[in-house]
PDB file of N, CA and C in Angstrom:
ATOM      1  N   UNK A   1      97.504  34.607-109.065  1.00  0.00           N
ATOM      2  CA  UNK A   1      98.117  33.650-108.161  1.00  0.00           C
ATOM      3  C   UNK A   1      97.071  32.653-107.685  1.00  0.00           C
ATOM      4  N   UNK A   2      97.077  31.737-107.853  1.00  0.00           N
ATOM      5  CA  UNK A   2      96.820  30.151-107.408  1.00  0.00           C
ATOM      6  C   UNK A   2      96.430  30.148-105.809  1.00  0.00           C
ATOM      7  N   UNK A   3      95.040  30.030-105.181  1.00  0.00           N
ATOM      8  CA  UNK A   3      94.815  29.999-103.790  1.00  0.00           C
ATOM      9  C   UNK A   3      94.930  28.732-103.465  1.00  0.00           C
ATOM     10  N   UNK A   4      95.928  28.547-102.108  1.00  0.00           N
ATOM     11  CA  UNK A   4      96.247  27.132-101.087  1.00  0.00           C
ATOM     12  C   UNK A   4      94.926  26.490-100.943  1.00  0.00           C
ATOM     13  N   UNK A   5      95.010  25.315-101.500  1.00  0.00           N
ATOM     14  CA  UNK A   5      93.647  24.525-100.462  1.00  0.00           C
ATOM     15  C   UNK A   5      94.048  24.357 -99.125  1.00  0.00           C
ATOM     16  N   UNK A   6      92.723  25.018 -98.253  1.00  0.00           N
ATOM     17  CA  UNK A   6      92.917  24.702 -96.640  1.00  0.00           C
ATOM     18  C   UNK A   6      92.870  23.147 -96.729  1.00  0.00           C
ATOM     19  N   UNK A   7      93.297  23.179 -95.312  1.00  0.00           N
ATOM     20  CA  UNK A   7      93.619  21.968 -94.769  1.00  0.00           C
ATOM     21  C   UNK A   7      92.200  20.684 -95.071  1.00  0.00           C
ATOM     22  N   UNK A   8      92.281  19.572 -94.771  1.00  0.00           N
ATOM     23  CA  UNK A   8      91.146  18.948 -94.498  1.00  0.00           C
ATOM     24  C   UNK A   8      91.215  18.789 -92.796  1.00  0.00           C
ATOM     25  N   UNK A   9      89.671  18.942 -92.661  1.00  0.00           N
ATOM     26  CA  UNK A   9      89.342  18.818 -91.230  1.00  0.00           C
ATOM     27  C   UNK A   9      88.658  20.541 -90.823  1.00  0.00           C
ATOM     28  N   UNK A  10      89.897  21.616 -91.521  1.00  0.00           N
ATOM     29  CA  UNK A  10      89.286  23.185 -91.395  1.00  0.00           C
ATOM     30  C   UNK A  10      88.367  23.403 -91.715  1.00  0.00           C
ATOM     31  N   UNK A  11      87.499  24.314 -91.067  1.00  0.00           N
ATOM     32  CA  UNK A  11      86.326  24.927 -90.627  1.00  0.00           C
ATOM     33  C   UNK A  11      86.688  26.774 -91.603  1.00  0.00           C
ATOM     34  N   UNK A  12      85.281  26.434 -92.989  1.00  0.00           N
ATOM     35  CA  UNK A  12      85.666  27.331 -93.935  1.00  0.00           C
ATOM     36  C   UNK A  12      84.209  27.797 -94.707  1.00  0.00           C
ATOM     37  N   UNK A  13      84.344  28.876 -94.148  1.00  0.00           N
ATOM     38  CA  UNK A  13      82.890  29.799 -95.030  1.00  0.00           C
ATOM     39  C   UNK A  13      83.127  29.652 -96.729  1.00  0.00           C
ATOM     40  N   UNK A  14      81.794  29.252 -97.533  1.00  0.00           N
ATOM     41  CA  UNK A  14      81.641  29.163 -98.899  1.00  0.00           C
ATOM     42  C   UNK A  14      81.492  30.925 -98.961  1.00  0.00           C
ATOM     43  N   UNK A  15      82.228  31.568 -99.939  1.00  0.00           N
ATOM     44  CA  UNK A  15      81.836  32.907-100.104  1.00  0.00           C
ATOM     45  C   UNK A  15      80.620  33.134-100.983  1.00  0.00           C
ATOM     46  N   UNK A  16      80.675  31.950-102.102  1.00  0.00           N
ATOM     47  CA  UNK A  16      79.122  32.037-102.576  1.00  0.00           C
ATOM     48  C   UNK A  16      78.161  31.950-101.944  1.00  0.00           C
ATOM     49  N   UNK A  17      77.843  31.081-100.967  1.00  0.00           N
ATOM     50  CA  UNK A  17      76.592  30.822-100.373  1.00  0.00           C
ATOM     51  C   UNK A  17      76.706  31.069 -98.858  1.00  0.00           C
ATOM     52  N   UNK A  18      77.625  31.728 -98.407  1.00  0.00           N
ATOM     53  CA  UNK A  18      77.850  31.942 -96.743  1.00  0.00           C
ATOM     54  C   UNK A  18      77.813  30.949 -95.793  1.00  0.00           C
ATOM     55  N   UNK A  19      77.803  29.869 -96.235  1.00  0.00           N
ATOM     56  CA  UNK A  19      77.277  28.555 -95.362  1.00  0.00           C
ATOM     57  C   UNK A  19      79.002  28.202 -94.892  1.00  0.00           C
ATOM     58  N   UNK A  20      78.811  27.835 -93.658  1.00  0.00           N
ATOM     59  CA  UNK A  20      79.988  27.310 -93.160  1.00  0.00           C
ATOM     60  C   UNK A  20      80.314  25.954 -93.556  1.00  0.00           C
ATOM     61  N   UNK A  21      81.762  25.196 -93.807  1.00  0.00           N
ATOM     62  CA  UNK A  21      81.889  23.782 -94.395  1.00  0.00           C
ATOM     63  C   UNK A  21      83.137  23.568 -93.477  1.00  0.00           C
ATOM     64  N   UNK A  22      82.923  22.078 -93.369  1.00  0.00           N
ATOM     65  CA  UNK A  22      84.460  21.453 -92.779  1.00  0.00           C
ATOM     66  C   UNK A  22      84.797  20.753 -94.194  1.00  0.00           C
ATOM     67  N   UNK A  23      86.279  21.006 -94.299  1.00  0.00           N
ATOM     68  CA  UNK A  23      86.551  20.338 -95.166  1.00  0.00           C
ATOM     69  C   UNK A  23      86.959  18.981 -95.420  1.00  0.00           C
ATOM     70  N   UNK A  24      86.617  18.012 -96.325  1.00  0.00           N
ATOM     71  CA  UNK A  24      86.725  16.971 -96.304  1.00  0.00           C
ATOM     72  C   UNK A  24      87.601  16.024 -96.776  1.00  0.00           C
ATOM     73  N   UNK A  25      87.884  16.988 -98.400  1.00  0.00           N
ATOM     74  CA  UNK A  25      89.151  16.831 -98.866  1.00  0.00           C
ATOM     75  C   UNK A  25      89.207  17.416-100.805  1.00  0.00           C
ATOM     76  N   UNK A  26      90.356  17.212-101.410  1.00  0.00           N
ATOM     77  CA  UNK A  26      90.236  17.722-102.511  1.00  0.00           C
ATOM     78  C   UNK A  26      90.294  16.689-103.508  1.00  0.00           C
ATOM     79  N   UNK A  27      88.942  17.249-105.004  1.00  0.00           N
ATOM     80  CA  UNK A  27      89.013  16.732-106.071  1.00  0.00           C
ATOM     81  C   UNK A  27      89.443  17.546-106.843  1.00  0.00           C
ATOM     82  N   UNK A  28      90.053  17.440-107.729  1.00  0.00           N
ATOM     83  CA  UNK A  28      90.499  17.928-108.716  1.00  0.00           C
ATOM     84  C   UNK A  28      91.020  19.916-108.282  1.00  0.00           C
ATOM     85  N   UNK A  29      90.262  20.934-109.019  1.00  0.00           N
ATOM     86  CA  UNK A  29      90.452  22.003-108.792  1.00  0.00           C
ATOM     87  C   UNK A  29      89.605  22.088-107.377  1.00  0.00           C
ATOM     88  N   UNK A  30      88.912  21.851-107.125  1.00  0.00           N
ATOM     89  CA  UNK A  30      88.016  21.932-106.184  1.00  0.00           C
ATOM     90  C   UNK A  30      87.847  21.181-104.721  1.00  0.00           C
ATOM     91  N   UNK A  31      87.627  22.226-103.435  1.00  0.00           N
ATOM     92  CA  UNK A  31      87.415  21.625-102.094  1.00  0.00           C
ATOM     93  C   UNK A  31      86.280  21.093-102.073  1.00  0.00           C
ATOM     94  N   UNK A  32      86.307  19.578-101.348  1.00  0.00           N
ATOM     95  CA  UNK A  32      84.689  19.604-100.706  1.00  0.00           C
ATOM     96  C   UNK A  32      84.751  20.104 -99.737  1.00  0.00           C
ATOM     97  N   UNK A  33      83.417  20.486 -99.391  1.00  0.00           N
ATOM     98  CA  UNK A  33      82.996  20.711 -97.884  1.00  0.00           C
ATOM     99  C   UNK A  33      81.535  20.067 -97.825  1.00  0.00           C
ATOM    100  N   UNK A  34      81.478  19.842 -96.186  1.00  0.00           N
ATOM    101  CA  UNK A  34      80.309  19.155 -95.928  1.00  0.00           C
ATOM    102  C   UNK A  34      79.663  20.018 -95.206  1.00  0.00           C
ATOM    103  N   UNK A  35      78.396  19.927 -94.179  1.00  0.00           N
ATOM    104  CA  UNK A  35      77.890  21.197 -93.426  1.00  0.00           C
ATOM    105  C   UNK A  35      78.647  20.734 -91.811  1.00  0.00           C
ATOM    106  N   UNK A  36      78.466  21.347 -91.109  1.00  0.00           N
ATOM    107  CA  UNK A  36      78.994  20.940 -89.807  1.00  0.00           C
ATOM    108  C   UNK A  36      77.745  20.102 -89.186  1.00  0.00           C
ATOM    109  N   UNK A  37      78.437  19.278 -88.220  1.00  0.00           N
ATOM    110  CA  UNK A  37      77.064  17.598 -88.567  1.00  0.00           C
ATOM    111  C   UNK A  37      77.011  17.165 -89.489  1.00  0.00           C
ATOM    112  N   UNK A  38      77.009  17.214 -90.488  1.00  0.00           N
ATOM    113  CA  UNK A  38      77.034  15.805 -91.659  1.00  0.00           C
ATOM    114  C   UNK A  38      76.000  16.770 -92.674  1.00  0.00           C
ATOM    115  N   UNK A  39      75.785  16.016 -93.758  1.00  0.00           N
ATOM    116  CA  UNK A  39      74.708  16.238 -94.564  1.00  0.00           C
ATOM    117  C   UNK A  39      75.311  16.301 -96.155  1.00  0.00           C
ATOM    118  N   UNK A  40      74.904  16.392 -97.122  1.00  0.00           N
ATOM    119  CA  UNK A  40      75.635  16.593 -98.889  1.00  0.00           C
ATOM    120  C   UNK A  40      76.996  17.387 -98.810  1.00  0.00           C
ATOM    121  N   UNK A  41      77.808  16.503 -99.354  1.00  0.00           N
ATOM    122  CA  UNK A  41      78.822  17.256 -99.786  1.00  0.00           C
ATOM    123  C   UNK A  41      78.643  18.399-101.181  1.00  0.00           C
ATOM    124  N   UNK A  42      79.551  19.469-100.757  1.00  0.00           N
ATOM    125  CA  UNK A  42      79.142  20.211-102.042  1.00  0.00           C
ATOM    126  C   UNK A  42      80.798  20.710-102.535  1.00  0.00           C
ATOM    127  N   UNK A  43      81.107  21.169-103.925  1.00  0.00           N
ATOM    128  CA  UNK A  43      82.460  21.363-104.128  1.00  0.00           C
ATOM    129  C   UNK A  43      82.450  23.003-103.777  1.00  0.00           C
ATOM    130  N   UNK A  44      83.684  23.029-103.959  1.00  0.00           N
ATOM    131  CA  UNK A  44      83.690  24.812-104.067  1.00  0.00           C
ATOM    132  C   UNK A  44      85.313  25.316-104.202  1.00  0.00           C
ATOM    133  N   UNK A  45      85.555  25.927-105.401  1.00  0.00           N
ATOM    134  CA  UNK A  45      86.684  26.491-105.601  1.00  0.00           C
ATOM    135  C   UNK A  45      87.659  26.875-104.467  1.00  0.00           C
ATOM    136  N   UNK A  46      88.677  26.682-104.485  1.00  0.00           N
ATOM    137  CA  UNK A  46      89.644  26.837-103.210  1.00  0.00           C
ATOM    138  C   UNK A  46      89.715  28.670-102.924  1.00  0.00           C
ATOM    139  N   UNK A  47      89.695  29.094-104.121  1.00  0.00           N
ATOM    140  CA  UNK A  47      89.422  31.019-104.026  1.00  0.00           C
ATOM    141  C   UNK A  47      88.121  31.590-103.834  1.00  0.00           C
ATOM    142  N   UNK A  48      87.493  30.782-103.429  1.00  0.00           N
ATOM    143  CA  UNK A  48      85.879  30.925-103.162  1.00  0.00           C
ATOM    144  C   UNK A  48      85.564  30.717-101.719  1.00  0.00           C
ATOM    145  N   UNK A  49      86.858  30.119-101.015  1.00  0.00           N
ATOM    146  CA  UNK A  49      86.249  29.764 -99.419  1.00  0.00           C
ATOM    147  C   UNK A  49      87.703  30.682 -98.872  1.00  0.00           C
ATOM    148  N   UNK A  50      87.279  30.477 -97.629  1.00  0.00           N
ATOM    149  CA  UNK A  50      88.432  31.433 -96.242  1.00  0.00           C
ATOM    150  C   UNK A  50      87.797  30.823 -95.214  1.00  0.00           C
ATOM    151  N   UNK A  51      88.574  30.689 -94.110  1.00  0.00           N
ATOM    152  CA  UNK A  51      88.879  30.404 -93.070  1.00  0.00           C
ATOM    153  C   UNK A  51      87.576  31.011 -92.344  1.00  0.00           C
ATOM    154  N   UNK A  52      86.655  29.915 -91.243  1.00  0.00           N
ATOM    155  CA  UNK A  52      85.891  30.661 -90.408  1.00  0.00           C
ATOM    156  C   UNK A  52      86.261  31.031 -89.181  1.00  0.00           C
ATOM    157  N   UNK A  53      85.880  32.392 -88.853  1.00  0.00           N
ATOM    158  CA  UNK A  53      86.115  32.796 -87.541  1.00  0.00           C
ATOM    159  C   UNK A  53      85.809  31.901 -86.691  1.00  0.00           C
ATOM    160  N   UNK A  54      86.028  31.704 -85.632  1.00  0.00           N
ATOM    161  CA  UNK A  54      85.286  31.158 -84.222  1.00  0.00           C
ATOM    162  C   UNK A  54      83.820  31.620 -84.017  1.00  0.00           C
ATOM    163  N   UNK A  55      83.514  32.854 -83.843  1.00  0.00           N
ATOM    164  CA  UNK A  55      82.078  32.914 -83.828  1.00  0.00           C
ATOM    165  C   UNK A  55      81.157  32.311 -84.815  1.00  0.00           C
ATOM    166  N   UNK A  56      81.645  32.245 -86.460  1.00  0.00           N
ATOM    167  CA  UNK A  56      81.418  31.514 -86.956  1.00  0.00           C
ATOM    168  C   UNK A  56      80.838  30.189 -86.900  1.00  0.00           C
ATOM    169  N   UNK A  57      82.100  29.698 -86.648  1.00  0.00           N
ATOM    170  CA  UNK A  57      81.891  27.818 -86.537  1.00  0.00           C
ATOM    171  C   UNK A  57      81.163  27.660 -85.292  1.00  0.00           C
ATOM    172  N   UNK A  58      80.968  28.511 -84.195  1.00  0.00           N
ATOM    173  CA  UNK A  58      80.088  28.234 -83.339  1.00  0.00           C
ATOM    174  C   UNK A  58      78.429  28.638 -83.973  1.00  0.00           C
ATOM    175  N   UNK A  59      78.388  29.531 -84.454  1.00  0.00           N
ATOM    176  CA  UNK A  59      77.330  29.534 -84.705  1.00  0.00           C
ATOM    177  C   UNK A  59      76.645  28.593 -84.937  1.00  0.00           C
ATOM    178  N   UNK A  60      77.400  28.170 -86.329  1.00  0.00           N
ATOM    179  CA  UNK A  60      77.234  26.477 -87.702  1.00  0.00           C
ATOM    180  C   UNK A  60      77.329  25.420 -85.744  1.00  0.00           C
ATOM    181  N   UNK A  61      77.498  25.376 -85.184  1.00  0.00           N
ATOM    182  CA  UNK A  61      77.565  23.900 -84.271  1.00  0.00           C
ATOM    183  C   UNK A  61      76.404  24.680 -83.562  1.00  0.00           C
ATOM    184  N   UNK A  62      76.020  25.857 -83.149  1.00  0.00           N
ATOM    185  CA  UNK A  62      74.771  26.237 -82.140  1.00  0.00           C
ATOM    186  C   UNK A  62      73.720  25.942 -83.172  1.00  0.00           C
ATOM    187  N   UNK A  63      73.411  26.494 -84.057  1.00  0.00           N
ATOM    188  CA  UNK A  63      72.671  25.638 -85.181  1.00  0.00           C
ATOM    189  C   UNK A  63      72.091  24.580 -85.309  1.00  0.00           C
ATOM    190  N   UNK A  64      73.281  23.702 -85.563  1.00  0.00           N
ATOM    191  CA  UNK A  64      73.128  22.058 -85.726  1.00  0.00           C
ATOM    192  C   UNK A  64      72.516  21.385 -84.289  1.00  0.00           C
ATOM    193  N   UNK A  65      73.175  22.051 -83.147  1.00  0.00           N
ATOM    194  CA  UNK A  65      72.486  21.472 -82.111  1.00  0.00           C
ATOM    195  C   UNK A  65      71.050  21.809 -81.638  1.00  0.00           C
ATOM    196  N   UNK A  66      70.862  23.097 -82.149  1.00  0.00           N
ATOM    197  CA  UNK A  66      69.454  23.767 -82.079  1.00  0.00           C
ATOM    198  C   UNK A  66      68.247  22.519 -83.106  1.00  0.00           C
ATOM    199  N   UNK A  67      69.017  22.326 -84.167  1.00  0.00           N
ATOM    200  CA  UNK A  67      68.019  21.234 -85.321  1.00  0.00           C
ATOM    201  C   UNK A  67      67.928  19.831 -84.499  1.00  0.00           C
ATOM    202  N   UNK A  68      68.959  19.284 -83.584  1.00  0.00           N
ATOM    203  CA  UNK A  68      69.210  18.102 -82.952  1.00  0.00           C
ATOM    204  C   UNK A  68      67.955  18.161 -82.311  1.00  0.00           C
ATOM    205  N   UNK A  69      67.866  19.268 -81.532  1.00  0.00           N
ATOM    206  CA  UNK A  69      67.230  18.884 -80.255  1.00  0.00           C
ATOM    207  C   UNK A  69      66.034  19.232 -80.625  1.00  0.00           C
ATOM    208  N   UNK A  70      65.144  19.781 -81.708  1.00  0.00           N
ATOM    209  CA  UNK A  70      64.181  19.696 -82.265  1.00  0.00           C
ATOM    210  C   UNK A  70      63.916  18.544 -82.926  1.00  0.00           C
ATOM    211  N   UNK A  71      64.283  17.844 -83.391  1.00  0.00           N
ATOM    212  CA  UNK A  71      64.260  16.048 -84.165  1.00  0.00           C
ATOM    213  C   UNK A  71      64.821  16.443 -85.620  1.00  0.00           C
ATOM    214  N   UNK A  72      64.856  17.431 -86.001  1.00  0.00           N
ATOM    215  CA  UNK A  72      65.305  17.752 -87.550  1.00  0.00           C
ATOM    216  C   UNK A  72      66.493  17.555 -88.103  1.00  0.00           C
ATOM    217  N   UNK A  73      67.277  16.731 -87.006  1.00  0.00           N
ATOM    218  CA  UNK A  73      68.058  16.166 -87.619  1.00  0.00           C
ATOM    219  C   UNK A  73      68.745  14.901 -86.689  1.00  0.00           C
ATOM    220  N   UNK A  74      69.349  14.012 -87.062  1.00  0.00           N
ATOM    221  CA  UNK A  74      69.255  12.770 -86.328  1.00  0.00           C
ATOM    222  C   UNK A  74      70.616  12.893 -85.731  1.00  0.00           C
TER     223      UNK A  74
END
């Protein structure tokens, strides 16, 4: 059976690489996702990602703001 592409805009763990992605939108077989804050889009099979928890996506934004406020990221 054929997995739903999540939504665009949802907040979705890569199961290959554990990295959290918002999604951006779909090419072909494949979701993008970007990192939370910005940075390379990367593709990833729609049966390859799931939905992130909340602790999750906070993490991916405690993160990003942790790199902010160090200068490592603009």
């Amino acid at each position: 059976m054929k997995s739903p592409k999540p939504p665009v805009g949802t907040h979705v763990v890569d199961l290959r690489t554990g990295k959290v992605g918002v999604v951006m939108g779909h090419e072909g077989p494949y979701v993008q996702l970007r990192p939370y804050g910005g940075g390379k889009e990367w593709d990833a099979a729609p049966d390859a990602v799931r939905r992130a928890t909340p602790a999750e996506w906070l993490s991916a934004a405690n993160a990003y703001t942790n790199a902010r406020s160090r200068g490592e990221v603009p």
